[in-house]
N, C-alpha and C. Protein backbone atom coordinates (compact mmCIF):
# COMPACT_ATOMS: atom_id res chain seq x y z
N UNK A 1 -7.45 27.20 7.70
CA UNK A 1 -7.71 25.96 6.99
C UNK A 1 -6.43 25.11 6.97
N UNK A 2 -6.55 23.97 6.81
CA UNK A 2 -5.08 22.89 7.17
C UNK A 2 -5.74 21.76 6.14
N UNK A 3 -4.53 20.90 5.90
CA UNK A 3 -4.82 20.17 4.75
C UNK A 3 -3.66 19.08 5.03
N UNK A 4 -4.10 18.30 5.23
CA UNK A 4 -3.01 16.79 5.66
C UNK A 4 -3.41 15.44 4.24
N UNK A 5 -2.77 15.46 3.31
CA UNK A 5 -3.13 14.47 2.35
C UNK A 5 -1.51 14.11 1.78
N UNK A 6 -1.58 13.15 1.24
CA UNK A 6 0.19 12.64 0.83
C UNK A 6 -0.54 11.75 -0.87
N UNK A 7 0.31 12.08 -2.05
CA UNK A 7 0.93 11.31 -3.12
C UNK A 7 1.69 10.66 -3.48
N UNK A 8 1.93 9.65 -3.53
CA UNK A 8 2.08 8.37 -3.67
C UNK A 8 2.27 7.23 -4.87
N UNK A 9 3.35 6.89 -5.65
CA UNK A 9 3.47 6.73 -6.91
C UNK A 9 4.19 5.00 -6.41
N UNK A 10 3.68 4.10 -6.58
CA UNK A 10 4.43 2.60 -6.15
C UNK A 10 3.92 1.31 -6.91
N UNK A 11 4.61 0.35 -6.65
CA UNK A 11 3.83 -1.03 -6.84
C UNK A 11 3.29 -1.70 -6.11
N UNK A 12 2.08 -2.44 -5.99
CA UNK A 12 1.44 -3.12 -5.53
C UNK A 12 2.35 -4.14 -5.00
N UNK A 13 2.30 -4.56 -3.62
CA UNK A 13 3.45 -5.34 -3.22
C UNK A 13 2.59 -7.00 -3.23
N UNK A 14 1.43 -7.26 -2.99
CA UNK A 14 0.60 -8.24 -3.24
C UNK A 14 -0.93 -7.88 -3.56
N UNK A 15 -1.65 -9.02 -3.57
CA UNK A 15 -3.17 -8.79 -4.07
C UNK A 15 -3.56 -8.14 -2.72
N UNK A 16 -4.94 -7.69 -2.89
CA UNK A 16 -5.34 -6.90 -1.79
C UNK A 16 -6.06 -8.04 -0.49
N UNK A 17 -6.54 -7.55 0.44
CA UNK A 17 -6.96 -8.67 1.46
C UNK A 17 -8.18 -7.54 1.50
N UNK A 18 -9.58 -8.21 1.27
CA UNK A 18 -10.60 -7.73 1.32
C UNK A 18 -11.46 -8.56 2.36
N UNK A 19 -12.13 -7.26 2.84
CA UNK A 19 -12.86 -7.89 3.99
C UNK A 19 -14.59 -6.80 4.46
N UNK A 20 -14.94 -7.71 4.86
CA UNK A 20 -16.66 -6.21 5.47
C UNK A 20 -16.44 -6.65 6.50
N UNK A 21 -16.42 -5.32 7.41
CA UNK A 21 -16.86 -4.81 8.72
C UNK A 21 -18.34 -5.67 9.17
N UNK A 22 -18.50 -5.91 10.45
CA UNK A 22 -19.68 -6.20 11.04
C UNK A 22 -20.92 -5.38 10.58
N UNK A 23 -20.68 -4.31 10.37
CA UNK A 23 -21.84 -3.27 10.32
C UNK A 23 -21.96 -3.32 8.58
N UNK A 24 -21.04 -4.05 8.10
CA UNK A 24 -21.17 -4.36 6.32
C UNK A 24 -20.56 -3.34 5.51
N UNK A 25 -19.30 -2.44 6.19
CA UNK A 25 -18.53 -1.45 5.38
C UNK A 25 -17.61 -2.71 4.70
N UNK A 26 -17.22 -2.12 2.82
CA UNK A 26 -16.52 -3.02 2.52
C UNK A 26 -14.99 -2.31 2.64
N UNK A 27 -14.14 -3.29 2.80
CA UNK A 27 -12.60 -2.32 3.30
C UNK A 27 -11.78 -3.44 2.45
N UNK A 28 -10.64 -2.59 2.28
CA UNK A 28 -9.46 -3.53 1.65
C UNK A 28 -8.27 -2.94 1.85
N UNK A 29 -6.90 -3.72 2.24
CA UNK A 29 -5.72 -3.38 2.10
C UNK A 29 -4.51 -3.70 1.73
N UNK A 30 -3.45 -3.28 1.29
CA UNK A 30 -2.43 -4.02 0.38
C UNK A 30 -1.21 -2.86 0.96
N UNK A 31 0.22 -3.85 0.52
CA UNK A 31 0.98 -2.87 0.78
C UNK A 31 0.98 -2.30 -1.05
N UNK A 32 2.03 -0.79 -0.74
CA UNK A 32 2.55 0.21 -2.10
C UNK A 32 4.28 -0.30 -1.58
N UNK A 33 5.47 -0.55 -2.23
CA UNK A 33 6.26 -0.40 -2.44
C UNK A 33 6.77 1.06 -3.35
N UNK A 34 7.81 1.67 -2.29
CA UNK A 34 7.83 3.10 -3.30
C UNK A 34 9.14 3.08 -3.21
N UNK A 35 10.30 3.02 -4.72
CA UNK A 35 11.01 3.35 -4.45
C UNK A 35 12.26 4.45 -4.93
N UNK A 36 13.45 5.02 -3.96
CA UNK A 36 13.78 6.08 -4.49
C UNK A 36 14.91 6.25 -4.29
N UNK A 37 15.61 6.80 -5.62
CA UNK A 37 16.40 6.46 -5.74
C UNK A 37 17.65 8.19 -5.98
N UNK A 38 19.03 7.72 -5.33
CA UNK A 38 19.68 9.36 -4.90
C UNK A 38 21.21 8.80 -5.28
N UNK A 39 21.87 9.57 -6.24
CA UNK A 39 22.62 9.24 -6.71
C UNK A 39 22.74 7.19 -7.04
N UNK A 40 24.02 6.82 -6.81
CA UNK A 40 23.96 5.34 -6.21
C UNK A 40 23.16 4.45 -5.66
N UNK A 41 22.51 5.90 -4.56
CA UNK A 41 21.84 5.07 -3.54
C UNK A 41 20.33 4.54 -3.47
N UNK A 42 19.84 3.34 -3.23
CA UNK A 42 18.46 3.36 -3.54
C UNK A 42 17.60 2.76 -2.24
N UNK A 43 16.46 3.82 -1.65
CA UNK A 43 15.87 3.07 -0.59
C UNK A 43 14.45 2.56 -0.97
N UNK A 44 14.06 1.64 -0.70
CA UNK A 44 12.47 1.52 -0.77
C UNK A 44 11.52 1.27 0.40
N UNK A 45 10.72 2.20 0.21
CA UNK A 45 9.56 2.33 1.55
C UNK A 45 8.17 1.64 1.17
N UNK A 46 7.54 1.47 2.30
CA UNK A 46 6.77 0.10 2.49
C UNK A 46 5.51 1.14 2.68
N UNK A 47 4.49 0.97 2.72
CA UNK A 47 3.09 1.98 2.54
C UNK A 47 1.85 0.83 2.53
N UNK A 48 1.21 1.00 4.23
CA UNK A 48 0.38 -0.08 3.95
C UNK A 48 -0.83 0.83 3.29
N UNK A 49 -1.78 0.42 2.19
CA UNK A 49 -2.82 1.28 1.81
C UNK A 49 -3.75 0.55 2.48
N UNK A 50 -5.17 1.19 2.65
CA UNK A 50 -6.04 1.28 2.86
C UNK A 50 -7.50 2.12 2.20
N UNK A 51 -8.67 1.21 1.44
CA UNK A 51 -9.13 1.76 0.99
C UNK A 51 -11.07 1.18 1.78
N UNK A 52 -11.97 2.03 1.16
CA UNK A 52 -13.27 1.87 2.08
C UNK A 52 -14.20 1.97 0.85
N UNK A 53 -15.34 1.30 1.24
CA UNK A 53 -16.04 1.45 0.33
C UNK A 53 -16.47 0.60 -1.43
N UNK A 54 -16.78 1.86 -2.24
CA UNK A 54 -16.30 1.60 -3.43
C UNK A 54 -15.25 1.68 -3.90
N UNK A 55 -14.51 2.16 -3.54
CA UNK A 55 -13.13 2.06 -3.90
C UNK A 55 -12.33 0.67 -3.21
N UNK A 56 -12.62 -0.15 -2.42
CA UNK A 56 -12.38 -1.26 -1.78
C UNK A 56 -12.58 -2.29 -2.85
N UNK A 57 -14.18 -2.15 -3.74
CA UNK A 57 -14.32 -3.07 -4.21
C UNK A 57 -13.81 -3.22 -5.75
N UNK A 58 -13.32 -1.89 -6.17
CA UNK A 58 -12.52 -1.60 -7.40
C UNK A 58 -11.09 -2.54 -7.01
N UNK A 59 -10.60 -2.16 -6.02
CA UNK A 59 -9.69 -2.78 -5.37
C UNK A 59 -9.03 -4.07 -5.70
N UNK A 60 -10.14 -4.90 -4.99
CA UNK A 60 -10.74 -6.11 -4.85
C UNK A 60 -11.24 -6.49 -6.34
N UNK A 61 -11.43 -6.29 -7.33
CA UNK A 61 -11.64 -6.61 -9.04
C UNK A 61 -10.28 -6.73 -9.37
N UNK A 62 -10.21 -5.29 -9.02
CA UNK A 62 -8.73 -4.93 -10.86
C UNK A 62 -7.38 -5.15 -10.16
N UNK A 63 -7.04 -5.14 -8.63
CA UNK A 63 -5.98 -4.65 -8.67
C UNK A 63 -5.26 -6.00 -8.40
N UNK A 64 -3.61 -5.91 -8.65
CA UNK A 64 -2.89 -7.25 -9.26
C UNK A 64 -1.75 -7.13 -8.86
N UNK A 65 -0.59 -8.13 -7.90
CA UNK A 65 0.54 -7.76 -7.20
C UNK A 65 1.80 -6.91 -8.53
N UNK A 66 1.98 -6.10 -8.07
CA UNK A 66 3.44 -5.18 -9.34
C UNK A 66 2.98 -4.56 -9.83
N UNK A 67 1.34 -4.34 -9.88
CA UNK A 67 0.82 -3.40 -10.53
C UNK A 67 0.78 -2.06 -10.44
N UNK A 68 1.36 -0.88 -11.11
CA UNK A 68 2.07 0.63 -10.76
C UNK A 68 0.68 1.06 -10.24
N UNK A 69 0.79 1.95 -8.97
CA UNK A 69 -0.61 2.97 -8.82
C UNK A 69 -0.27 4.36 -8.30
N UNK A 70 -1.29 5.21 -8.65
CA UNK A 70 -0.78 6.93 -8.08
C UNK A 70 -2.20 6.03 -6.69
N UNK A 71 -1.65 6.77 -5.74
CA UNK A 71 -2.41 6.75 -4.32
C UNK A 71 -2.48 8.00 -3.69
N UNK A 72 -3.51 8.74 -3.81
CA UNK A 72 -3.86 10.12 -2.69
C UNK A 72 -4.70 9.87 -1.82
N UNK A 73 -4.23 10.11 -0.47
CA UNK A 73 -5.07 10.03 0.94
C UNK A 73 -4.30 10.99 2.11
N UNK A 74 -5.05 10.30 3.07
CA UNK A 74 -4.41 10.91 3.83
C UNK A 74 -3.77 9.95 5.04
N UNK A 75 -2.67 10.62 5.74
CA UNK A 75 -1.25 9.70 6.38
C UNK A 75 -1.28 9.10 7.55
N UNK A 76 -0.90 8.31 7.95
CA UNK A 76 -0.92 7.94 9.13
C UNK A 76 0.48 7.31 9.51
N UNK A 77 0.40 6.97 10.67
CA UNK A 77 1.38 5.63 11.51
C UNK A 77 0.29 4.83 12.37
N UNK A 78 0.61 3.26 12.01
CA UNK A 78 0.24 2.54 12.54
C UNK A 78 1.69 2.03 13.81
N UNK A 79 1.35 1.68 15.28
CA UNK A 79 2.81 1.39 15.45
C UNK A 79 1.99 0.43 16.71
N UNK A 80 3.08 -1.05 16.72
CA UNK A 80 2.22 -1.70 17.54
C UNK A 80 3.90 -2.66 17.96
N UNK A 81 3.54 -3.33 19.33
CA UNK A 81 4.99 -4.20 19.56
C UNK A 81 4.79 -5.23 19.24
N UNK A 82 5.89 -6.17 18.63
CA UNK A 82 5.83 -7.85 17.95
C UNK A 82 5.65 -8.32 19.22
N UNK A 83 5.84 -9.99 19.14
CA UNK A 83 5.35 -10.69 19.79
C UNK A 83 6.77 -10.81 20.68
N UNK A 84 7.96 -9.94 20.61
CA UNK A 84 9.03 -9.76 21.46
C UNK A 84 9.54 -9.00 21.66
N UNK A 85 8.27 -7.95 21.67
CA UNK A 85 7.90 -6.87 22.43
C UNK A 85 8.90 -5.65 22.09
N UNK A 86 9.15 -5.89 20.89
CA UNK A 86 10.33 -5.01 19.84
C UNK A 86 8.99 -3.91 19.49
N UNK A 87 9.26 -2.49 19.47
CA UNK A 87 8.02 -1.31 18.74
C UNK A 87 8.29 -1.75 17.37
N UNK A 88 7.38 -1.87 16.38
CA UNK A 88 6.89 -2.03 15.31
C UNK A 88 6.37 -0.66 14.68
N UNK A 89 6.39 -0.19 13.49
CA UNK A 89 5.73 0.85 13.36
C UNK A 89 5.80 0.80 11.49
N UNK A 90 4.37 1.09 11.20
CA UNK A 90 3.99 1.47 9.54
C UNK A 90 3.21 2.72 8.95
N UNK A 91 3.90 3.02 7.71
CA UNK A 91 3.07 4.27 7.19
C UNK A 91 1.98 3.82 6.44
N UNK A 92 0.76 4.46 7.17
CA UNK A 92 -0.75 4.39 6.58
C UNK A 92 -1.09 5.22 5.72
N UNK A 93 -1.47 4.90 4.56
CA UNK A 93 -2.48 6.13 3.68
C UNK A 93 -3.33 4.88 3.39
N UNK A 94 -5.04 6.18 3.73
CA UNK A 94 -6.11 5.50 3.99
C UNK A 94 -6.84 6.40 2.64
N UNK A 95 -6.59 5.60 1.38
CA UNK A 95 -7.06 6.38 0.22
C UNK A 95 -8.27 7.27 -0.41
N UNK A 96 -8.04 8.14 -0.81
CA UNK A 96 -9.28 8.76 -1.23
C UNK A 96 -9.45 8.30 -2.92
N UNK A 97 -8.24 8.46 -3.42
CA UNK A 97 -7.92 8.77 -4.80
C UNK A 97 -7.42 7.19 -4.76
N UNK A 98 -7.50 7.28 -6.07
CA UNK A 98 -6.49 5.93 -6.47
C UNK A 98 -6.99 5.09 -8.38
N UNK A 99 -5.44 5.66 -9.10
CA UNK A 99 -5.31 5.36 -10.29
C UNK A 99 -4.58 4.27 -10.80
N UNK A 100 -4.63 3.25 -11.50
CA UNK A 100 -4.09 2.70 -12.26
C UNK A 100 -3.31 3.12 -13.02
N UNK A 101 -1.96 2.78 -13.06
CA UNK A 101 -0.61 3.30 -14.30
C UNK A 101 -0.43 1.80 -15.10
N UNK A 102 -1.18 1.41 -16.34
CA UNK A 102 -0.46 0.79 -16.69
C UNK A 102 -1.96 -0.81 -16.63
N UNK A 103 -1.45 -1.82 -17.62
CA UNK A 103 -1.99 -2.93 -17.53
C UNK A 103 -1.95 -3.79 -16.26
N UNK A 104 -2.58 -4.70 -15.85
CA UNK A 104 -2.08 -5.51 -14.65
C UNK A 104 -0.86 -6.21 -15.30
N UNK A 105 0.39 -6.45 -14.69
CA UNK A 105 1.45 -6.71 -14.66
C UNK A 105 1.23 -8.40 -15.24
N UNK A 106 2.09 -9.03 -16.30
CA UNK A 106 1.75 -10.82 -16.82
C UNK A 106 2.37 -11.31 -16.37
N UNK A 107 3.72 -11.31 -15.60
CA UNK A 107 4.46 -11.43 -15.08
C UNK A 107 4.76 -10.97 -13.49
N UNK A 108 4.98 -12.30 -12.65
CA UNK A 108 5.42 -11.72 -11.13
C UNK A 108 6.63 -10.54 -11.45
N UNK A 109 6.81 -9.46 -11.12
CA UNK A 109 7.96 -8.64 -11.06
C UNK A 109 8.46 -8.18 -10.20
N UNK A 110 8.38 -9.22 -8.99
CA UNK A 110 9.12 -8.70 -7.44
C UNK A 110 9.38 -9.93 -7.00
N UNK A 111 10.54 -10.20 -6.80
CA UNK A 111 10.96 -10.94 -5.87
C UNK A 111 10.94 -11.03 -4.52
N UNK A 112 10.25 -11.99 -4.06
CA UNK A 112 9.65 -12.02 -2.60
C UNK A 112 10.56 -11.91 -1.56
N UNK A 113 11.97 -12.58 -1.61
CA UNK A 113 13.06 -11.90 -0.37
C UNK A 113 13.19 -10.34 -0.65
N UNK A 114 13.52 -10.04 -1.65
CA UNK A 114 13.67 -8.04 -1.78
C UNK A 114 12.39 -7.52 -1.12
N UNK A 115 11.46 -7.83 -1.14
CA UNK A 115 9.74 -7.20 -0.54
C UNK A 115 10.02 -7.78 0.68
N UNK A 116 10.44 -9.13 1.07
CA UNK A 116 10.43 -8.99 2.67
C UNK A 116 11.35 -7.69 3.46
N UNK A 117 12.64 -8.05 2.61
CA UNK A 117 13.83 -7.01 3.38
C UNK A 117 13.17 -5.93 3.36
N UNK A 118 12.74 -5.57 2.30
CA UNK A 118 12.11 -4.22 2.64
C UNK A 118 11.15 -3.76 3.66
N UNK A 119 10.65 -4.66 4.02
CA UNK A 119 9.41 -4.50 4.93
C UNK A 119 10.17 -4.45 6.47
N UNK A 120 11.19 -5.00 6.37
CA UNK A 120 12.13 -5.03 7.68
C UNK A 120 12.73 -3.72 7.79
């Protein structure tokens, strides 16, 4: 037996982008900002989520950019070349689970150059 699933504790880096499939699956995705921190040092990793279904459309209601979430799924890499032909590459979790920590955020609490750098 084998078992490939990852946990996941971050903020919502923007609102989600919801969309249905041709065949009428509902899907949605957003990045997780996760970050961690070692002595001094602090890195933050970028996590595009992905969710299907009913859980897409929970998604798509409640969920709100800065807003804390636990995320369980399972992992991927997405990896594709820019348009100058540089490899590109992102970590996928395509959710099973997925909790709310906390009120939706009243306040923006990310500054949009720190979320770009990070994404770089």
């Amino acid at each position: 037996m084998s078992f490939h699933r990852i946990t996941v504790i971050g903020y919502a880096g923007s609102e989600p982008d919801y969309q249905v499939t041709v065949t009428g699956k509902d899907y949605a995705y957003f990045p997780l900002y996760v970050n961690e921190r070692h002595g001094n040092s602090e890195r933050t990793y970028r996590y595009k989520i992905k969710t299907w279904n009913e859980l897409s459309l929970i998604v798509k209601d409640h969920l709100a950019k800065g807003q804390l979430l636990v995320v369980e799924g399972t992992p991927s890499v997405e990896a594709w070349r820019d348009a100058s032909g540089k490899p590109r590459a992102q970590l996928v979790v395509t959710a099973q689970t997925l909790r709310f920590l906390g009120a939706k955020p009243e306040v923006d609490e990310f500054d949009e150059e720190e979320l770009a750098e990070a994404e770089t």
